[in-house]
C-alpha atoms as a PDB file:
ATOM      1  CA  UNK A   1      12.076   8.346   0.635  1.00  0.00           C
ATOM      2  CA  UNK A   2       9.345   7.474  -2.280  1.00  0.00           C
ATOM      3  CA  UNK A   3       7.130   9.673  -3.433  1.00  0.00           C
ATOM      4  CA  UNK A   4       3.433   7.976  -2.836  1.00  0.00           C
ATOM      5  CA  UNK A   5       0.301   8.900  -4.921  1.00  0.00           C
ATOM      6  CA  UNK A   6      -1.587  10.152  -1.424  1.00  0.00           C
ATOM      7  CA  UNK A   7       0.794  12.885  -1.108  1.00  0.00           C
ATOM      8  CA  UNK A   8       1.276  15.748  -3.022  1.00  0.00           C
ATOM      9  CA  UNK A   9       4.002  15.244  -5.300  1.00  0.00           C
ATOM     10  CA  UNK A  10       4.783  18.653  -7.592  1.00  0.00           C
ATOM     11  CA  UNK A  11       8.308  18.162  -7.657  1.00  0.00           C
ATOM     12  CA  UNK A  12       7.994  14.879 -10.077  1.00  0.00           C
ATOM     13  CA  UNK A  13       9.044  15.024 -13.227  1.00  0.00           C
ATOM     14  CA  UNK A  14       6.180  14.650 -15.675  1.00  0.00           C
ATOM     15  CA  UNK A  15       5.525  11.225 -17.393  1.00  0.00           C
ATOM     16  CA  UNK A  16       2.313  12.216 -19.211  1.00  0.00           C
ATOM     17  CA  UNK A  17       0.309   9.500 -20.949  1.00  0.00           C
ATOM     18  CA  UNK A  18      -3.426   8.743 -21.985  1.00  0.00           C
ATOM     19  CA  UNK A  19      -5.532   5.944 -20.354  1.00  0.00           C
ATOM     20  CA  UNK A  20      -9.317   4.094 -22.013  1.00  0.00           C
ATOM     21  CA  UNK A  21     -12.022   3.837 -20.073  1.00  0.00           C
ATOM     22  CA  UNK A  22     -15.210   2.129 -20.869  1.00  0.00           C
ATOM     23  CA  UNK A  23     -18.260   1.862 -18.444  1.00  0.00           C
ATOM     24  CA  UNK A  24     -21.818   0.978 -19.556  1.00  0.00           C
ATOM     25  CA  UNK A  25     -20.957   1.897 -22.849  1.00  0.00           C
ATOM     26  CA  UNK A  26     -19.966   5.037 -22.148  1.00  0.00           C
ATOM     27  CA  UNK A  27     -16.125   5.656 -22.801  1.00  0.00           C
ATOM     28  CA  UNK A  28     -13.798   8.244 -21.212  1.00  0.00           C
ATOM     29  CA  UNK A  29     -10.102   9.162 -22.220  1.00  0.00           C
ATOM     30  CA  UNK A  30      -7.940  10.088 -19.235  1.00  0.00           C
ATOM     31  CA  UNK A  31      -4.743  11.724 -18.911  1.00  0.00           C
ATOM     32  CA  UNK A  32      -3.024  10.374 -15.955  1.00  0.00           C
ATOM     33  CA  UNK A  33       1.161  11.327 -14.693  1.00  0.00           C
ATOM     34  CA  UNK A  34       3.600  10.539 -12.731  1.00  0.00           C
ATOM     35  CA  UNK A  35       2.865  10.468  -9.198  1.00  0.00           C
ATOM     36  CA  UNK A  36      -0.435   9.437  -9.084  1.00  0.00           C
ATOM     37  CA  UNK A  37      -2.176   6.159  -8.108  1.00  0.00           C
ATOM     38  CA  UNK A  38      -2.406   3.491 -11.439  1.00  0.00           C
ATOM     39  CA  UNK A  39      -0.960   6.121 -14.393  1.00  0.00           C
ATOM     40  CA  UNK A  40      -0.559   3.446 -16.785  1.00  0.00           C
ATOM     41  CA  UNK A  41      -3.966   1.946 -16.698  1.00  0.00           C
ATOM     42  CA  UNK A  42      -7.104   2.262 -14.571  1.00  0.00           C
ATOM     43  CA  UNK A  43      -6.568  -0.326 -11.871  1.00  0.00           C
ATOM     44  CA  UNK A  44      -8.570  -3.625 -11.525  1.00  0.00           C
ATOM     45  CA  UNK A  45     -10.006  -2.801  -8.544  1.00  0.00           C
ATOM     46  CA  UNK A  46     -11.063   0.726  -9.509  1.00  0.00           C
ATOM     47  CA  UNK A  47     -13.240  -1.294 -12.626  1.00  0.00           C
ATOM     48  CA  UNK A  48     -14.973  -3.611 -10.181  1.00  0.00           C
ATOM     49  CA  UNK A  49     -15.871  -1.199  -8.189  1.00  0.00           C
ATOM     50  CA  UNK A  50     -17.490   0.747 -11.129  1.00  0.00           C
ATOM     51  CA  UNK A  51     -19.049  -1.894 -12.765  1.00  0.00           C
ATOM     52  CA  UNK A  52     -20.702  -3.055  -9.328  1.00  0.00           C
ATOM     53  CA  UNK A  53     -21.771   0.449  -8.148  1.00  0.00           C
ATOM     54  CA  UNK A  54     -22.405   2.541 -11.465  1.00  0.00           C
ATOM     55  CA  UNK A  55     -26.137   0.469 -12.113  1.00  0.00           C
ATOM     56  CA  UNK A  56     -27.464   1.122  -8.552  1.00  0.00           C
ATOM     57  CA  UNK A  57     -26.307   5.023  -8.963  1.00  0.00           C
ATOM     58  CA  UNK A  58     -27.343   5.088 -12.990  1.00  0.00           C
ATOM     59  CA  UNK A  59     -30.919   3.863 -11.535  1.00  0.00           C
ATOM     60  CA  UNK A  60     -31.425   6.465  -9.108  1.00  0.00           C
ATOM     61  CA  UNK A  61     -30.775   9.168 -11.754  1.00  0.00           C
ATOM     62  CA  UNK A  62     -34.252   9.665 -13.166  1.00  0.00           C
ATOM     63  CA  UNK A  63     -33.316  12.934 -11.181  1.00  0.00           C
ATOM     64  CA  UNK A  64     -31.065  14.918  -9.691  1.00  0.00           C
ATOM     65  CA  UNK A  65     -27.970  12.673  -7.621  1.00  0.00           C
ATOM     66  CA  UNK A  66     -25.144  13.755  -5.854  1.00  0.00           C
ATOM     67  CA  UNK A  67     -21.922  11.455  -5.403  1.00  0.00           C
ATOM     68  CA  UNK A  68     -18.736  12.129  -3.271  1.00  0.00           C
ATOM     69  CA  UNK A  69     -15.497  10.494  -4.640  1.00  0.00           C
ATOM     70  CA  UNK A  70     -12.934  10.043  -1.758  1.00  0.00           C
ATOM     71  CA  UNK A  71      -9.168   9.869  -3.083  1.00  0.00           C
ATOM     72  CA  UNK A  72     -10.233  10.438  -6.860  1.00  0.00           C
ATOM     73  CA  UNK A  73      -6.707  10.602  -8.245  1.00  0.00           C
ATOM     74  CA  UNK A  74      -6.941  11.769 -11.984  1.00  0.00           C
ATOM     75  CA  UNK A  75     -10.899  10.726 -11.974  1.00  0.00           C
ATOM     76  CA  UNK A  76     -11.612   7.313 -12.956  1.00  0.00           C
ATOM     77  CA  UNK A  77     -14.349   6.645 -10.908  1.00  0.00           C
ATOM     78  CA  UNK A  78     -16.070   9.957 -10.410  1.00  0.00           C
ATOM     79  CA  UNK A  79     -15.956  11.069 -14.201  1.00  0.00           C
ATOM     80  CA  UNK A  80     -16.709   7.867 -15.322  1.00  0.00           C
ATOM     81  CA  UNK A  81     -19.764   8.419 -13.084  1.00  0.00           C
ATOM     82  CA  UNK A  82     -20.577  11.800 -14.179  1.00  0.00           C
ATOM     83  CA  UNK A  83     -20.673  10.291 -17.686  1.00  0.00           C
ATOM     84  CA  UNK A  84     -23.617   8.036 -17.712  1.00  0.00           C
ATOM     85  CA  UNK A  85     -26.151  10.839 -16.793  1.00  0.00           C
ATOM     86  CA  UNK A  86     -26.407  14.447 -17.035  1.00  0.00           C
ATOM     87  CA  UNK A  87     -28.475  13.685 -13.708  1.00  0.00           C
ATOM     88  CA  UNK A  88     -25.546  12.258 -11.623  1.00  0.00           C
ATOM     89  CA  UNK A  89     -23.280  15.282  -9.815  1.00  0.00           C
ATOM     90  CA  UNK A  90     -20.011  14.431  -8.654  1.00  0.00           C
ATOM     91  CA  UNK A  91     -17.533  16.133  -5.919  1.00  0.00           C
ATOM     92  CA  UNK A  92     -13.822  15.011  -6.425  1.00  0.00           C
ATOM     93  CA  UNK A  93     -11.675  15.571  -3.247  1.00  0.00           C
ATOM     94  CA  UNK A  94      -8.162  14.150  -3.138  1.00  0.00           C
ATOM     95  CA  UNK A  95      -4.596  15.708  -1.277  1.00  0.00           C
ATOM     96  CA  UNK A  96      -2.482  14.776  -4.539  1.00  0.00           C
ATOM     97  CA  UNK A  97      -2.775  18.393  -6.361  1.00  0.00           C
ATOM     98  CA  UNK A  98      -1.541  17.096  -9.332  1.00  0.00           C
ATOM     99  CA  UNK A  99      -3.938  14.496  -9.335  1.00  0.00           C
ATOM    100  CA  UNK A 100      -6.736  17.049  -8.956  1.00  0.00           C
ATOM    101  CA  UNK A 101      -5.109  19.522 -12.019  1.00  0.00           C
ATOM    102  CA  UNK A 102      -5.594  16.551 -13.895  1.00  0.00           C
ATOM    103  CA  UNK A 103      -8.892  15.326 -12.732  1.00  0.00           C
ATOM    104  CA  UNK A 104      -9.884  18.875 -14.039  1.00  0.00           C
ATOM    105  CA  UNK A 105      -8.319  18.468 -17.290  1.00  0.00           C
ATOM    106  CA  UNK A 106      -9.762  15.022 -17.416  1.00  0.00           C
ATOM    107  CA  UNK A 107     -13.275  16.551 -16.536  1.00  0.00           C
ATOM    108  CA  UNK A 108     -13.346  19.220 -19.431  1.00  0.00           C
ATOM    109  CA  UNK A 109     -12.090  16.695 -22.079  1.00  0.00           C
ATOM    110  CA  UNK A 110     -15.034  14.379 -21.441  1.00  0.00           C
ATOM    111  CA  UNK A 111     -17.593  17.083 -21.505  1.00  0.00           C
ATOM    112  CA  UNK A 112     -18.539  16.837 -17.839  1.00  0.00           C
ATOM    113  CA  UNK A 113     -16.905  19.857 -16.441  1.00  0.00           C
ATOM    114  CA  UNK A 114     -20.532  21.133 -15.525  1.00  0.00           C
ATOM    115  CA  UNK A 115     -21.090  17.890 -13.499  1.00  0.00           C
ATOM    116  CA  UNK A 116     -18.263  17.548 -11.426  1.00  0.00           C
ATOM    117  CA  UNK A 117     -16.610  19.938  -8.411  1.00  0.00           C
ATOM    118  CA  UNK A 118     -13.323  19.537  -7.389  1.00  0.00           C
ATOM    119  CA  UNK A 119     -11.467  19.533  -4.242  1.00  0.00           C
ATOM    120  CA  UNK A 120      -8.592  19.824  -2.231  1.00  0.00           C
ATOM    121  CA  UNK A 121      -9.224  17.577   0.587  1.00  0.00           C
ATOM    122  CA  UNK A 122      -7.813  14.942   3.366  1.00  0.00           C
ATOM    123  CA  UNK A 123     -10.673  12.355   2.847  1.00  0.00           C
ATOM    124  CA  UNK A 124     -13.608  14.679   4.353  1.00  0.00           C
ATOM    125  CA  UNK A 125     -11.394  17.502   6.438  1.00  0.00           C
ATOM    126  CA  UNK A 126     -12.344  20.169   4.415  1.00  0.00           C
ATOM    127  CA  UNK A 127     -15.929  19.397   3.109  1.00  0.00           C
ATOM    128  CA  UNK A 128     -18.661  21.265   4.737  1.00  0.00           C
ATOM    129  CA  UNK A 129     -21.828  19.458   5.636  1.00  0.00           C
ATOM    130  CA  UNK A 130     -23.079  18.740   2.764  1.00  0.00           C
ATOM    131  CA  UNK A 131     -24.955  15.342   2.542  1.00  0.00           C
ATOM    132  CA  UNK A 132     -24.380  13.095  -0.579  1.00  0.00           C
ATOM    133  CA  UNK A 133     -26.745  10.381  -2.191  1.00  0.00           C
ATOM    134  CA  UNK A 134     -23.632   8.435  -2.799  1.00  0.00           C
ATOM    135  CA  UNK A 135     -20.329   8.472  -1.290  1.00  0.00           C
ATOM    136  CA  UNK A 136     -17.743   6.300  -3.332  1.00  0.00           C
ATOM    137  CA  UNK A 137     -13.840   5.164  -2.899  1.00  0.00           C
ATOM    138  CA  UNK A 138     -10.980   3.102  -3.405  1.00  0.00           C
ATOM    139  CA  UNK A 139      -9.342   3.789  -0.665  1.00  0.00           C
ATOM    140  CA  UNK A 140      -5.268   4.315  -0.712  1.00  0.00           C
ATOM    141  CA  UNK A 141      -4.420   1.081   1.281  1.00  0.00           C
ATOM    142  CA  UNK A 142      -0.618   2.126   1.516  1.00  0.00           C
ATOM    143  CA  UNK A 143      -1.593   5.392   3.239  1.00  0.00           C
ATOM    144  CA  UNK A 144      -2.128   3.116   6.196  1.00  0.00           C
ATOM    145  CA  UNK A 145      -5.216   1.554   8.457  1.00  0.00           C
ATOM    146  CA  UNK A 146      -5.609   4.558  10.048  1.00  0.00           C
ATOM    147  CA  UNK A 147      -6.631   6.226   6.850  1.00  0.00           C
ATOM    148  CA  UNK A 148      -8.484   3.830   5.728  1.00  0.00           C
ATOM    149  CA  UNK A 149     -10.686   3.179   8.594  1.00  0.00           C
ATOM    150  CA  UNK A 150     -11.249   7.094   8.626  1.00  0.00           C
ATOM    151  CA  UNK A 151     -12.033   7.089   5.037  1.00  0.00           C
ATOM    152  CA  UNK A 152     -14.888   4.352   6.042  1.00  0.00           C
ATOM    153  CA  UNK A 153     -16.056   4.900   9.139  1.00  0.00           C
ATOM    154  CA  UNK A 154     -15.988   8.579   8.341  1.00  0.00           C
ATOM    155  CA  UNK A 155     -18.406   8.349   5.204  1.00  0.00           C
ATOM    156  CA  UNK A 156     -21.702   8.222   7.298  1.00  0.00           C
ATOM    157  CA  UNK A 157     -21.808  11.682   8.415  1.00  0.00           C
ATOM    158  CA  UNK A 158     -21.490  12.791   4.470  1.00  0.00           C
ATOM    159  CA  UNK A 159     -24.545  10.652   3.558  1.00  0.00           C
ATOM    160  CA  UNK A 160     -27.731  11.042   2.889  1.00  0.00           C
ATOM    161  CA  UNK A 161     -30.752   8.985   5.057  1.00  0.00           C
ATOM    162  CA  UNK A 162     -31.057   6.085   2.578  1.00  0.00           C
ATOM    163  CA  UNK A 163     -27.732   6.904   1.024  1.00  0.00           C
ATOM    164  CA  UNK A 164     -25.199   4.167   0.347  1.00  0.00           C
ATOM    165  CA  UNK A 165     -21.228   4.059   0.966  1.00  0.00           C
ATOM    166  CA  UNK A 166     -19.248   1.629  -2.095  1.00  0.00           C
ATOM    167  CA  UNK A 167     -15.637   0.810  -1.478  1.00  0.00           C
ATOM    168  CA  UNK A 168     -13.490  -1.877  -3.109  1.00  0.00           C
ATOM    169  CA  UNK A 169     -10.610  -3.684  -0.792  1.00  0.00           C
ATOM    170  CA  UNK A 170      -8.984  -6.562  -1.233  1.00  0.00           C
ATOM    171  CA  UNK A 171      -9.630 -10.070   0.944  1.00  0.00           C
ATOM    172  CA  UNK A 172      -5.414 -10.206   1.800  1.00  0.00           C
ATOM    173  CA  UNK A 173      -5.361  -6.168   2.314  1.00  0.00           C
ATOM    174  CA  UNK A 174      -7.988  -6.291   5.345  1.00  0.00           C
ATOM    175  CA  UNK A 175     -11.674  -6.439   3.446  1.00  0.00           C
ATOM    176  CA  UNK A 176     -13.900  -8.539   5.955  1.00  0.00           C
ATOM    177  CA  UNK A 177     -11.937  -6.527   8.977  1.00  0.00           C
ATOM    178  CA  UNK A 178     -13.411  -3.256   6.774  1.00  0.00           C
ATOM    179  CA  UNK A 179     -16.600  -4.738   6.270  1.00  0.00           C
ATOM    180  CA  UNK A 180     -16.365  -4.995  10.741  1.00  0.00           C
ATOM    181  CA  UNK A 181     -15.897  -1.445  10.773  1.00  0.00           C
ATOM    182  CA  UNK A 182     -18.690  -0.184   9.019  1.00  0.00           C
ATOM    183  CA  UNK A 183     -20.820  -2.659  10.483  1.00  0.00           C
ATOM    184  CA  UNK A 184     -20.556  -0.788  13.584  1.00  0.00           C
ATOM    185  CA  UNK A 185     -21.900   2.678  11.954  1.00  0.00           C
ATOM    186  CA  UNK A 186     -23.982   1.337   9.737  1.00  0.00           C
ATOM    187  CA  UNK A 187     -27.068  -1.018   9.788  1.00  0.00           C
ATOM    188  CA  UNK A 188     -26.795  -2.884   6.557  1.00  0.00           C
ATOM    189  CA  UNK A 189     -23.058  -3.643   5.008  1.00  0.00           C
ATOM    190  CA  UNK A 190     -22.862  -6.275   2.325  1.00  0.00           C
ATOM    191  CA  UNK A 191     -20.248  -7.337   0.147  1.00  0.00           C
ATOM    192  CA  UNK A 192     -22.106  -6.950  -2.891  1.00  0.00           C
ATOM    193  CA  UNK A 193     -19.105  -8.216  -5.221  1.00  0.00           C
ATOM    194  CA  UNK A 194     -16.059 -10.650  -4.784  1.00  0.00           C
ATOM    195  CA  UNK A 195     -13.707 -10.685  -7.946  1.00  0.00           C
ATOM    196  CA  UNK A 196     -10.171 -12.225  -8.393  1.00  0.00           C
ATOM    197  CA  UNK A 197      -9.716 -11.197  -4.308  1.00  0.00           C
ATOM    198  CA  UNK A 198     -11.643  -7.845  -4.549  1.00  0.00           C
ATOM    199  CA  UNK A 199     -14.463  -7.244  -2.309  1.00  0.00           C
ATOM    200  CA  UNK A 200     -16.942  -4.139  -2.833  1.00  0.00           C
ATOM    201  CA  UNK A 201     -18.596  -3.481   0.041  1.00  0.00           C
ATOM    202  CA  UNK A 202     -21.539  -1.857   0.152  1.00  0.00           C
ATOM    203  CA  UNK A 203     -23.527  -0.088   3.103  1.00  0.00           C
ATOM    204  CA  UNK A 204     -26.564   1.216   3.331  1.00  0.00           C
ATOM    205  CA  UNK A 205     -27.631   4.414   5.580  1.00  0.00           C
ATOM    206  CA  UNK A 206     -31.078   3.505   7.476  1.00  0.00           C
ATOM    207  CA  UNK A 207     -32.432   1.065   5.123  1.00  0.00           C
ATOM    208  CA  UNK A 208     -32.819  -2.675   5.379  1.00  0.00           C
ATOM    209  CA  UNK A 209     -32.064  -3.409   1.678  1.00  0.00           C
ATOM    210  CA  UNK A 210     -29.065  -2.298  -0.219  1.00  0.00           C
ATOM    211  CA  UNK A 211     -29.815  -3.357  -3.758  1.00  0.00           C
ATOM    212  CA  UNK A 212     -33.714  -2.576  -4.395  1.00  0.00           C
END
């Protein structure tokens, strides 16, 4: 049977390589491996995402912001977050352990170690109830529906009143069935961005607009 990135794959042999990343002009250099999602280059849908969600979360970082990142893999989205402001504080949780070794290598080589906490986690299992400003994802679509709908119906409990839930899914991959789900625990969802068959959906905790 294949290894897949969402489980924890130690026994791989090591395929090592570096990986650019460049959000609002802030750029990151990632070490990614064998055995985790997108090692050779910070997927497409992973950038949308970023470059839909980072302003809203950049904005509210005038102070102190906390961020979940569900499924980090090696970091791309939550370091890249961690990046823009000294402000924004993220919590990485992932089951992949080598994903998470790197994701802590990753964090110290872009001078956000201080930012960032990182976890061993099955989407939220092991999280204690801690509310977040932000809770962020690209969810691993091969894991299964299941998953996935856990991974978005599950992100309300971790929120903040106020706070807003981002995922990216593609159209053919079940997106407007997604957007379904969280309508039913949420009272705003929007897809906020459609690009080349990505949707980010976006959904707001107890307020009536998601982009102010």
């Amino acid at each position: 049977m294949a290894h897949q990135y969402f489980e924890n794959n130690e026994d791989l042999a090591h395929e090592r390589q570096e990986i650019s990343l460049e959000l609002l002009n802030q750029k990151l250099t990632l070490i990614s491996d064998s055995g985790v999602f997108s090692r050779e280059r910070v997927d497409y849908g992973t950038m949308v995402l970023l470059k839909a969600s980072a302003p809203q979360i950049l904005a509210e970082a005038t102070q102190k912001v906390t961020v979940l990142d569900v499924g980090c893999g090696y970091g791309p989205i939550g370091l890249s977050l961690a990046k823009l402001s000294a402000n924004i504080l993220v919590t990485m949780v992932d089951v992949n352990e080598r994903a998470l070794a790197l994701a802590a290598e990753n964090a110290e080589k872009n001078g956000v170690k201080a930012q960032v906490e990182i976890l061993k986690s099955d989407a939220y299992t092991e999280l204690s109830p801690e509310k977040f400003d932000f809770v962020i994802t690209n969810p691993p679509i091969r894991a299964g529906k299941k998953v996935v709908d856990q991974m978005l119906s599950g992100s309300h409990d971790f929120l903040n009143e106020n706070g807003t839930f981002f995922a990216v899914l593609q159209k053919k991959q079940g997106a407007p069935s997604a957007k379904k789900l969280l309508a039913s625990v949420y009272p705003n969802v929007e897809i906020i961005k459609r690009d080349k068959g990505y949707y980010i959906l976006a959904a707001r905790k107890n307020f009536n607009e998601i982009n102010r």
